[in-house]
Protein backbone atom coordinates (compact mmCIF):
# COMPACT_ATOMS: atom_id res chain seq x y z
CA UNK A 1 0.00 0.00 0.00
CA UNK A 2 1.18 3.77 -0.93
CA UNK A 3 2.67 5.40 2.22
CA UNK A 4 -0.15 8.06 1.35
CA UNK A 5 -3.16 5.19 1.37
CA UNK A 6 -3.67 5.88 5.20
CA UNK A 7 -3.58 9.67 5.18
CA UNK A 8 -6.11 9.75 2.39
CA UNK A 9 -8.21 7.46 3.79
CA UNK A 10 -8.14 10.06 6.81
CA UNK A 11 -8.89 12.85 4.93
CA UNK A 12 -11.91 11.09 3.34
CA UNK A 13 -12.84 10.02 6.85
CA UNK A 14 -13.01 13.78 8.47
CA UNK A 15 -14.28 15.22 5.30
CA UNK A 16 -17.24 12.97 5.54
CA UNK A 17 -17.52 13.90 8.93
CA UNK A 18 -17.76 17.62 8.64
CA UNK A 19 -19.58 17.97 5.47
CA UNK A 20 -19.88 22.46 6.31
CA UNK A 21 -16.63 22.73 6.38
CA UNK A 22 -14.85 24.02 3.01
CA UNK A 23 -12.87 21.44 1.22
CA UNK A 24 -9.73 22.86 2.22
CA UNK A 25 -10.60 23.15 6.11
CA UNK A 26 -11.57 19.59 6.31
CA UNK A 27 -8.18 18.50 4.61
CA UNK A 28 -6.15 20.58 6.90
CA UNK A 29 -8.04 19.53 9.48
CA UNK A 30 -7.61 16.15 8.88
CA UNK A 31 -3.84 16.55 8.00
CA UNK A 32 -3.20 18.17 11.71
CA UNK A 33 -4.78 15.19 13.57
CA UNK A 34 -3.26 12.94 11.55
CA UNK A 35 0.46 14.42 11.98
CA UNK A 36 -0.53 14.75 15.70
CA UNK A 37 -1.33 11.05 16.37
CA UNK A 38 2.08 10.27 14.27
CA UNK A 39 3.90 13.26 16.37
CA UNK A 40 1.72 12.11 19.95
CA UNK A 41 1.97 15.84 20.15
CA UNK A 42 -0.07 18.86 19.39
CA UNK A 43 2.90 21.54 18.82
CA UNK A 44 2.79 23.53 15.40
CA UNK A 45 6.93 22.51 14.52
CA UNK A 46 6.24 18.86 15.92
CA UNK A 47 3.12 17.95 13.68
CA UNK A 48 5.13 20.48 10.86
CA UNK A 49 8.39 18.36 10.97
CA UNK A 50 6.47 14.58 10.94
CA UNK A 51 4.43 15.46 7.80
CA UNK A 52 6.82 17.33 5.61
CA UNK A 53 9.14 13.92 4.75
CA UNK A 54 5.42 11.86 4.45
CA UNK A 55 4.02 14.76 2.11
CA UNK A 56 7.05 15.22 0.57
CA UNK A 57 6.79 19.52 1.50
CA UNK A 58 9.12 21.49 2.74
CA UNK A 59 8.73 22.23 6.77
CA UNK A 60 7.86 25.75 5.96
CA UNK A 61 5.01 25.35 3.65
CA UNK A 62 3.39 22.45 5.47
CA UNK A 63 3.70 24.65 9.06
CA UNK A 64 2.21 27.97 6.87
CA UNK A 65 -0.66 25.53 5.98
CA UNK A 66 -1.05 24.20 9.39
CA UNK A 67 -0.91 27.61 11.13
CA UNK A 68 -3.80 28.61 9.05
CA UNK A 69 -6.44 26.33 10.15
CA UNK A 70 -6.41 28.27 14.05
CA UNK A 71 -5.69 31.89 12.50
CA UNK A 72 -8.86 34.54 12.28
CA UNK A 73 -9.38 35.61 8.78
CA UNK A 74 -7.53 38.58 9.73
CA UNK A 75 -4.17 36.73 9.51
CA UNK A 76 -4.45 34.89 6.34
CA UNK A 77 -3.42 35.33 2.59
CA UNK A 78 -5.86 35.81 -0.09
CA UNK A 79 -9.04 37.21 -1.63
CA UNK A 80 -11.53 34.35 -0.03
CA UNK A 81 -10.33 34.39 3.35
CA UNK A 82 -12.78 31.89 5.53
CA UNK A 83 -12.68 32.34 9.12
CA UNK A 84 -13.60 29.06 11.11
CA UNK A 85 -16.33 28.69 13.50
CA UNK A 86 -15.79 26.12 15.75
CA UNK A 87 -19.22 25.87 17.74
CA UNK A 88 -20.18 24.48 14.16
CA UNK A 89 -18.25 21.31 14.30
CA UNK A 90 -20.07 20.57 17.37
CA UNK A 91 -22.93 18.29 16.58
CA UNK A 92 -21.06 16.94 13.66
CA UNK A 93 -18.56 15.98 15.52
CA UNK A 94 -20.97 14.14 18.56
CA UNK A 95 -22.97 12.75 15.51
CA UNK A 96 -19.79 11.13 14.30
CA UNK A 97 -18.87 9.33 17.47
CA UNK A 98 -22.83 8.40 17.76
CA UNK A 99 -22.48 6.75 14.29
CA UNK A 100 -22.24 2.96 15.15
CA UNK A 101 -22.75 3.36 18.81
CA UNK A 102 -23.79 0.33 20.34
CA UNK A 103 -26.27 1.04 23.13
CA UNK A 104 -28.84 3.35 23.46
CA UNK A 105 -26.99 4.49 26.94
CA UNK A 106 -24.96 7.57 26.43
CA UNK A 107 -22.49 9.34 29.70
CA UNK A 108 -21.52 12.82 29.22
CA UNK A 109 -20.06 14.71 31.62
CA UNK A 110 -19.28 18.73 32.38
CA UNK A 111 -16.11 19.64 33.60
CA UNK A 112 -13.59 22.96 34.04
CA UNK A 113 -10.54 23.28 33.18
CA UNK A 114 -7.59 25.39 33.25
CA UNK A 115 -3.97 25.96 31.87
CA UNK A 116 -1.79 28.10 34.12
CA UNK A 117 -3.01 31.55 34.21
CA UNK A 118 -4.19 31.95 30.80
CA UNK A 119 -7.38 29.93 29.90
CA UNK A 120 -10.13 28.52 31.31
CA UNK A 121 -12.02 25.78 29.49
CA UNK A 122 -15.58 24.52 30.05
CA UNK A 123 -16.06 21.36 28.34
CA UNK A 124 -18.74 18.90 27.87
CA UNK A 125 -17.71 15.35 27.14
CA UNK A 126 -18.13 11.76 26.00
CA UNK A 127 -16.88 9.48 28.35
CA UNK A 128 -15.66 6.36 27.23
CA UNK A 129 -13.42 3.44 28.65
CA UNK A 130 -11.66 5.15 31.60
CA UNK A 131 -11.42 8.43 29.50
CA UNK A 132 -13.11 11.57 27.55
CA UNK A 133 -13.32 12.50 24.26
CA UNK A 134 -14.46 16.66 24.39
CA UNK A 135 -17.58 17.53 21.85
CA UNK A 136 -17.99 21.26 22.73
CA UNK A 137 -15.97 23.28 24.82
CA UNK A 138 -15.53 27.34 25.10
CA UNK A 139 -12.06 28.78 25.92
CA UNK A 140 -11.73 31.45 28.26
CA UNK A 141 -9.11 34.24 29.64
CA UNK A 142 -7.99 32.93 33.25
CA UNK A 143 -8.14 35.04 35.87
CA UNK A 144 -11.05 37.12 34.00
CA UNK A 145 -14.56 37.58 35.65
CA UNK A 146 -16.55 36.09 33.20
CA UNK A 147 -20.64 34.40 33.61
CA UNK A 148 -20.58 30.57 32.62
CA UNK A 149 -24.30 30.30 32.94
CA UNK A 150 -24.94 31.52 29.17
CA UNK A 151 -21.64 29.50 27.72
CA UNK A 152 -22.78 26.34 29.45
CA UNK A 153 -26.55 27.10 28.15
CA UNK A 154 -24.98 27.55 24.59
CA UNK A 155 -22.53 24.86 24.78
CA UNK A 156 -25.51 22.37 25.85
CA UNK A 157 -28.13 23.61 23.09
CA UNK A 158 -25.64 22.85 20.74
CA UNK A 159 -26.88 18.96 20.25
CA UNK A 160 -31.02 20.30 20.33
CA UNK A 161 -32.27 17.13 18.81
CA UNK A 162 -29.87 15.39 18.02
CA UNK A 163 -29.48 12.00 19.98
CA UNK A 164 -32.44 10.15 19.48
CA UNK A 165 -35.31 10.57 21.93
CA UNK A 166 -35.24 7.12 22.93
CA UNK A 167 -31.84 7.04 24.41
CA UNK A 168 -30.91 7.71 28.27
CA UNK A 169 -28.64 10.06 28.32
CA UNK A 170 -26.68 10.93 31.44
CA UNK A 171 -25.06 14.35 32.24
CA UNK A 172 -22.48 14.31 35.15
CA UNK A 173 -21.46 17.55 36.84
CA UNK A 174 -18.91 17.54 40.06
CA UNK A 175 -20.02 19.79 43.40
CA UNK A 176 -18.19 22.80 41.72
CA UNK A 177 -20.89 23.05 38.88
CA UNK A 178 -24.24 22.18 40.86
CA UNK A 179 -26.97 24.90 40.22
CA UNK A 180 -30.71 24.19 39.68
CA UNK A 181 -30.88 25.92 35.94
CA UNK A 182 -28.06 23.94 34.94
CA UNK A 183 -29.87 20.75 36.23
CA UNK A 184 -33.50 22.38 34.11
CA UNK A 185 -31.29 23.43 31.15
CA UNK A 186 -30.10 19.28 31.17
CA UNK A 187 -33.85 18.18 31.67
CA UNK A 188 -35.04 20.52 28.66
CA UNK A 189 -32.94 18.73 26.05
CA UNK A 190 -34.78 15.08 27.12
CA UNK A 191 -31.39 14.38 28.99
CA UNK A 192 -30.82 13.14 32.72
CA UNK A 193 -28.54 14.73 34.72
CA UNK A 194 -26.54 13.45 37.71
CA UNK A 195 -25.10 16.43 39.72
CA UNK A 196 -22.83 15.83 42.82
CA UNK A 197 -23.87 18.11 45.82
CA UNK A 198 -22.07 18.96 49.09
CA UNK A 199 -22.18 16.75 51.96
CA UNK A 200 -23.65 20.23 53.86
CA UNK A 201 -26.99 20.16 51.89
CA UNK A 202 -30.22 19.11 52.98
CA UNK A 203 -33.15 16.71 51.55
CA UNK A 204 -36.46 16.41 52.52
CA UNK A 205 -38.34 12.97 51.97
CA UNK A 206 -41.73 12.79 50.30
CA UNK A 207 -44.09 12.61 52.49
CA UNK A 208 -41.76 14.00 55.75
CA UNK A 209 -42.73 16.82 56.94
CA UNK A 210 -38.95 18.06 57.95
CA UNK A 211 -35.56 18.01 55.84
CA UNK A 212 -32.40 16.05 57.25
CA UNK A 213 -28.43 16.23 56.29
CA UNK A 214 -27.96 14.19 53.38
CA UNK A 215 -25.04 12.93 55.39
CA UNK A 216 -27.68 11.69 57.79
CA UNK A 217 -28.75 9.25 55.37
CA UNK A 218 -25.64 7.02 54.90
CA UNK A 219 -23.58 7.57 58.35
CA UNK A 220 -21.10 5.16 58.03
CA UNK A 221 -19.26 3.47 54.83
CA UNK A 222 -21.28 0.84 53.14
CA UNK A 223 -24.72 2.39 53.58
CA UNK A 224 -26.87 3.20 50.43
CA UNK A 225 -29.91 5.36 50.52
CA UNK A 226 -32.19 6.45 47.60
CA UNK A 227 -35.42 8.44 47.05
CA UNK A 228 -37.81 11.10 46.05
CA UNK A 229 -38.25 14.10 47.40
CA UNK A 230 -37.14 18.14 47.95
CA UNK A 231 -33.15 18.75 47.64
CA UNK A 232 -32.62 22.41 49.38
CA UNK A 233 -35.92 22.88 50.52
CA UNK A 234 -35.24 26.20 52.80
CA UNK A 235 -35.10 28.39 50.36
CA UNK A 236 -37.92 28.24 47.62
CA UNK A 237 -35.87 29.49 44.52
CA UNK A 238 -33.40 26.69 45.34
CA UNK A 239 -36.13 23.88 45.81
CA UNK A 240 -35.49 21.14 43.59
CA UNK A 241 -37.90 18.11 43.17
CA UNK A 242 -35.53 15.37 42.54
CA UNK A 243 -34.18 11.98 43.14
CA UNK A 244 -31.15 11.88 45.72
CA UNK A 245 -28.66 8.66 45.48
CA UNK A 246 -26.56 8.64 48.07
CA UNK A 247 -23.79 6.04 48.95
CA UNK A 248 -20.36 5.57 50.59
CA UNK A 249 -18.60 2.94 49.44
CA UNK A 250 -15.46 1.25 50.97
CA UNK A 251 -12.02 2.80 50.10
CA UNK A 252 -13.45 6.35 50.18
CA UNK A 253 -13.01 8.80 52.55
CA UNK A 254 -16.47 10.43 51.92
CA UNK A 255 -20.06 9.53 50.39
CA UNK A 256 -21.44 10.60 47.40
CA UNK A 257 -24.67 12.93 46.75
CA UNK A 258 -26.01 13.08 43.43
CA UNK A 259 -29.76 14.32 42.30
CA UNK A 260 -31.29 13.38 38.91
CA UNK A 261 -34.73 12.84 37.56
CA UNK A 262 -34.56 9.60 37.14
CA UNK A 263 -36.69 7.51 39.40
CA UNK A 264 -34.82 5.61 42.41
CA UNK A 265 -35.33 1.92 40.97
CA UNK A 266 -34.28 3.38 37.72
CA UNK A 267 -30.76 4.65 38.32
CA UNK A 268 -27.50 4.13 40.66
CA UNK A 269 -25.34 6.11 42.75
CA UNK A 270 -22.29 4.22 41.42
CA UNK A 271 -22.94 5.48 37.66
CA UNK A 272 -21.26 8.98 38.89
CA UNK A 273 -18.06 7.18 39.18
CA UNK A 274 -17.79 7.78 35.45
CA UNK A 275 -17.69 10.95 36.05
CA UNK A 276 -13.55 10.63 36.69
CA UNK A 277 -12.99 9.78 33.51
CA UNK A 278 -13.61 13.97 32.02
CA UNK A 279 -10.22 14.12 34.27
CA UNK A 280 -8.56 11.11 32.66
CA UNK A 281 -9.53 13.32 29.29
CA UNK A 282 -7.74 16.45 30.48
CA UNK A 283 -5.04 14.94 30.98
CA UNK A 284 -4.68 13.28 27.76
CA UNK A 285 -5.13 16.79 26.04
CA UNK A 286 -2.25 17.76 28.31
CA UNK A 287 1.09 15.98 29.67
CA UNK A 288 -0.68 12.56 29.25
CA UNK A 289 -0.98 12.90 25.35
CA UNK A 290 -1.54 15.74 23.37
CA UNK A 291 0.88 17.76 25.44
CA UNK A 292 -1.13 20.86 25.11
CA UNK A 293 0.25 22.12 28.16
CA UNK A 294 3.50 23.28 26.19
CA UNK A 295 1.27 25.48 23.95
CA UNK A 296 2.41 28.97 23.52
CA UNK A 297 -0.78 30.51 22.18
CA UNK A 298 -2.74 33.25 24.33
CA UNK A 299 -5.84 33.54 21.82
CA UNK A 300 -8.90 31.82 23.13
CA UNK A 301 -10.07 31.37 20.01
CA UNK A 302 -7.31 30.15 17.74
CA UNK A 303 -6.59 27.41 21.37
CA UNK A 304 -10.29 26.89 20.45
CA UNK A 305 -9.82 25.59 16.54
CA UNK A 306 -6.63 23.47 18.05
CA UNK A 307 -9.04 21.76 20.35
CA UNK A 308 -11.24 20.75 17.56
CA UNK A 309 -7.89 19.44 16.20
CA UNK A 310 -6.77 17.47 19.54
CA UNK A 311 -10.94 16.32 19.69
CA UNK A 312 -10.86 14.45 16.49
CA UNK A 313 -7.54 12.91 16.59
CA UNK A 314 -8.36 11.85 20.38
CA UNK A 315 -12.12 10.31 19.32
CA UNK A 316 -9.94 8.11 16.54
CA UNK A 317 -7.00 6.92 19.08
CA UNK A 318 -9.81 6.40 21.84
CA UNK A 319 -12.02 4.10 19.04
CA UNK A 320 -9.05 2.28 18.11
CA UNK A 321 -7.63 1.37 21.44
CA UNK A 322 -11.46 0.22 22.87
CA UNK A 323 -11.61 -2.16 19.77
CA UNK A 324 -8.08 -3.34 20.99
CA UNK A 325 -8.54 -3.89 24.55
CA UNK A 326 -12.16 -5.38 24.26
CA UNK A 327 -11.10 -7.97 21.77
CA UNK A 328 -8.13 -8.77 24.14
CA UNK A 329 -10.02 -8.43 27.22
CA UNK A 330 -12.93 -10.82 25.71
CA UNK A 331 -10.80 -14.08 26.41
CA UNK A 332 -7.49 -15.17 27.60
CA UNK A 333 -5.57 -17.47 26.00
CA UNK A 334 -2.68 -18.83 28.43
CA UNK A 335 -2.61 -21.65 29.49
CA UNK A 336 -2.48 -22.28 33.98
CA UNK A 337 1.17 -23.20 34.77
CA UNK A 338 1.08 -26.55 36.33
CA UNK A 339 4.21 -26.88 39.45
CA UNK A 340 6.30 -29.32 39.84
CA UNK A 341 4.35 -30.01 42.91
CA UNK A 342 0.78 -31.19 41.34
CA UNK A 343 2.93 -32.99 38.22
CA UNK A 344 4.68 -35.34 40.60
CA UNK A 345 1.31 -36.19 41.81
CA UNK A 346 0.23 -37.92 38.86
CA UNK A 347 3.18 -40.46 39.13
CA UNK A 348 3.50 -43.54 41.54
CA UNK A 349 5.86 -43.35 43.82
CA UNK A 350 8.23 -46.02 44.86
CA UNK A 351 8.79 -47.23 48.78
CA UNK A 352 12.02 -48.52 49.86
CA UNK A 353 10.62 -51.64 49.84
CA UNK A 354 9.96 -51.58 46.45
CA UNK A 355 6.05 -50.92 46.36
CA UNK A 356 4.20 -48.76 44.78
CA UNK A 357 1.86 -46.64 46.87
CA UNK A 358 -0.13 -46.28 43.51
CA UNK A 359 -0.85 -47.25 40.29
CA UNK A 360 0.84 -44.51 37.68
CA UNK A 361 -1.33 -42.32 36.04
CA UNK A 362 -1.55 -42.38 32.66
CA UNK A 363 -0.02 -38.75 30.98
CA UNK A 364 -2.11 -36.04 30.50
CA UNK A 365 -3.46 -35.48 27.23
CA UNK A 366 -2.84 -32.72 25.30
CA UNK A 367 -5.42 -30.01 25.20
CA UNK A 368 -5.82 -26.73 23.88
CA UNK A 369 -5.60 -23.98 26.87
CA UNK A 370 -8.53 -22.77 28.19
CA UNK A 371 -9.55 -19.98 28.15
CA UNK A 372 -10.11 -17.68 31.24
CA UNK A 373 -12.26 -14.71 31.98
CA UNK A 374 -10.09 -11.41 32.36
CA UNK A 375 -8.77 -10.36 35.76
CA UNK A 376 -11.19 -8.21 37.54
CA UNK A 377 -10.80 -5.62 40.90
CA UNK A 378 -12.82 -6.27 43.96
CA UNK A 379 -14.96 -3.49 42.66
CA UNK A 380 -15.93 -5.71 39.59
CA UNK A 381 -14.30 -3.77 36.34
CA UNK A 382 -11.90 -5.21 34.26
CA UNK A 383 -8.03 -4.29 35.31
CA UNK A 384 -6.39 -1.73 33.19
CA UNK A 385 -2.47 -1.44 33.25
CA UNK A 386 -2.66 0.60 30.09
CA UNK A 387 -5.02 3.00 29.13
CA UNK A 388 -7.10 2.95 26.09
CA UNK A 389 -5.20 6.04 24.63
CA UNK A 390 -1.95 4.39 24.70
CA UNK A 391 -3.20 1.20 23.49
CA UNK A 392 -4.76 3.17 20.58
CA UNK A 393 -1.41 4.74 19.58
CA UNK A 394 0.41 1.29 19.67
CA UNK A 395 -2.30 0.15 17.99
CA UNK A 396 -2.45 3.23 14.99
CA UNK A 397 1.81 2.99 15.04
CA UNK A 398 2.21 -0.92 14.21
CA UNK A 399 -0.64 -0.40 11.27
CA UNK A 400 1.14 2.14 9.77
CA UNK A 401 4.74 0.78 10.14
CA UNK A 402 3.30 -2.52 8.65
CA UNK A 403 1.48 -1.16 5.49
CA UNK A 404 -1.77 -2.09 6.23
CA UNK A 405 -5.35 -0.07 5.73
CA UNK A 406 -5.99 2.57 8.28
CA UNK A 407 -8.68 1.12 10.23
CA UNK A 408 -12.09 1.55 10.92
CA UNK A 409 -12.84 1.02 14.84
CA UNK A 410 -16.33 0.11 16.31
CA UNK A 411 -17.46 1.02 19.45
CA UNK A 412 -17.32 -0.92 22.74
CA UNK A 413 -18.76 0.90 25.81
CA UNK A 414 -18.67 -0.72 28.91
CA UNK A 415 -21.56 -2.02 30.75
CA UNK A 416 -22.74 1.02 33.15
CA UNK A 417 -23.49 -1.27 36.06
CA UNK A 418 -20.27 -2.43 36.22
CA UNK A 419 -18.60 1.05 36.52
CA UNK A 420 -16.92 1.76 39.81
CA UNK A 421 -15.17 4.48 40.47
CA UNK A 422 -11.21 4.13 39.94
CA UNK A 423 -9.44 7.20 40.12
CA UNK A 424 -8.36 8.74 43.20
CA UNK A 425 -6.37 11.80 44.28
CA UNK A 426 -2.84 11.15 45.57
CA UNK A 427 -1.66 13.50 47.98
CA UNK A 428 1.82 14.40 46.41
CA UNK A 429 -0.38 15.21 42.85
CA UNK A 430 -2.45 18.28 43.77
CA UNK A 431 -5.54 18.49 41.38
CA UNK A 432 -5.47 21.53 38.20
CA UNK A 433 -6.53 24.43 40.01
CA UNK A 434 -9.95 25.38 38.63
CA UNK A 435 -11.57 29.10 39.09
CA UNK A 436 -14.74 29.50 41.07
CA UNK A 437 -17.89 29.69 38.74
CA UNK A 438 -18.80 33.40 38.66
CA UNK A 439 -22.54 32.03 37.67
CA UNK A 440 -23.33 30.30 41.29
């Protein structure tokens, strides 16, 4: 196969994807992600100086064109100067990951962001196999007073009607990001959300006549509790009729408090752990991948076009690796070592007198291994010593080294009711500082 068969089965892949874009976008588009999967890297000179020798360009000319896909129109050469809008590529770009989705189950989550002291993201996300693939984001000065009520409201309109109605979609949101119109604006689209509160709040039951301390409900680790009834009933523009799930599960130093629609019997406390995985994301897009962190740009909106960039080449990596570690998570192929120990069983032993203490077994036939089910935690999920991302690239590197078609992943979610949470917060890694929302 030409060393080009890959790349332009790529570029016919994103074009196809993002059918508003202008030919040109699209290709350059799909030519950055491309040369940042090959790079692992976002940088301008880095994805510049791996596609120049595979294009056959000089480094300049292929870094001019790349540079041009995150500059305003302002910046660019030409009469028909196109400026790109990246809120546009937002549904297309959900729709694409929705296209051979495999359940009618879909976890999002909401999460902030930050990079130093000179953006602020709010993202919404996919999450998928212990990570996040971003679908709409909006990039913001740090350290600027700015409202997220009307970006999140924007950012969440974007997909109006488009995941089917028959779905259950779930919308995570950590304690930072609780407020009632966010949990409305979640409701309005046909979605469910599942918003972490503080361990301060109170909940009235249906049909109680006073509220209680939601940590009242589970005081010790291993209790569950679940209901209807009125989350923050004191004040009536904070009331919220709502389900609470509350839990505390062993191995965590505190419960959990999450409201939602959904009716008790029809939802689970433990679903929120999926909620870690938006964090798993961000760090992918940073140090852990895409090293975005190194970035020198300071223009919200041209970081904004490199995110769509870093989005589509982390939705391919993430499709490929799930493929990967579902088919080699499905069944194990090697065979139980048998000791020394248990094979001297099987053979009589001679006394000093001569005797056998038993007849000799026969040898073992020779079988085919069986096959075992994949190691699991305590908690019940599969174990994971490399993440889907870097299985992914492995995955994307050995295809390419060894001439073969680029391929074309499925899906594999995993099962929701065997999520647990995973990820925990070690005490020499402080977590990314994150600005307080200005909307609360």
């Amino acid at each position: 196969m030409s060393c080009h068969g890959p790349l332009y089965s790529w570029i016919g892949q994103v074009v196809s994807a993002f059918p508003h874009l202008s030919r040109p976008q699209a290709t350059v588009l799909a030519l950055y992600s491309f040369g940042a999967i090959l790079a692992q890297r976002c940088g301008l000179n880095s994805v510049a100086v791996t596609l120049a020798p595979l294009l056959g360009l000089g480094f300049s000319t292929i870094r001019s064109r790349l540079q041009e896909f995150y500059q305003p129109a302002s910046a660019k050469s030409g009469d028909h100067r196109r400026q790109l809008d990246v809120s546009t590529c937002f549904a297309p770009l959900l729709a694409w990951i929705l296209t051979g989705w495999p359940s009618i189950r879909l976890a999002l989550a909401l999460d902030a962001t930050s990079l130093g002291d000179r953006f602020t993201v709010l993202s919404i996300s996919v999450v998928y196999r212990g990570s996040a693939i971003p679908v709409a984001w909006k990039i913001l000065h740090a350290n600027v007073r700015h409202p997220w009520k009307p970006e999140w409201i924007s950012l969440l309109r974007s997909f109006r009607a488009l995941v089917p109605a028959e779905w259950t979609v779930i919308v995570m949101t950590d304690r930072g990001l609780y407020a009632r119109w966010l949990f409305q604006e979640i409701k309005a689209l046909g979605w469910h959300p599942l918003m972490r509160i503080t361990h301060m709040s109170k909940f009235r039951k249906n049909g109680s006549a006073s509220s209680v301390p939601v940590r009242a409900l589970v005081p010790k680790v291993g209790r569950r509790w679940q209901g209807r009834g009125v989350a923050f009933p004191r004040k009536p523009e904070r009331r919220l009729d709502c389900t609470l799930l509350a839990c505390w599960e062993a191995g965590h130093d505190e419960p959990w408090f999450v409201l939602t629609d959904l009716e008790p019997d029809q939802s689970d406390a433990l679903w929120y752990g999926m909620r870690a995985w938006i964090e798993q994301g961000f760090k992918l897009l940073k140090h852990g991948g895409w090293q975005w962190q190194a970035t020198r740009m300071t223009d919200p909106e041209r970081a904004s076009r490199l995110w769509l960039v870093l989005a589509v080449a982390t939705r391919y990596v993430l499709a490929v690796g799930g493929e990967a570690e579902s088919a080699e998570m499905a069944v194990e192929t090697i065979p139980e070592i048998v000791s020394a120990k248990s094979d001297a069983r099987g053979v009589g032993r001679n006394t000093a007198s001569g005797r056998s203490q038993g007849p000799a077994r026969r040898p073992p036939r020779s079988e085919a291994p069986r096959s075992r089910p994949p190691r699991k935690r305590a908690s019940g999920t599969k174990q994971r010593l490399v993440s889907v991302f870097r299985q992914g690239l492995a995955a994307l590197v050995s295809v390419l080294i060894a001439g073969h078609a680029l391929p074309k992943p499925r899906w594999y979610p995993e099962p929701w009711l065997e999520v647990r949470t995973e990820f925990q917060v070690y005490r020499d890694q402080p977590p990314t500082p994150v600005p307080k929302n200005p909307s609360l």
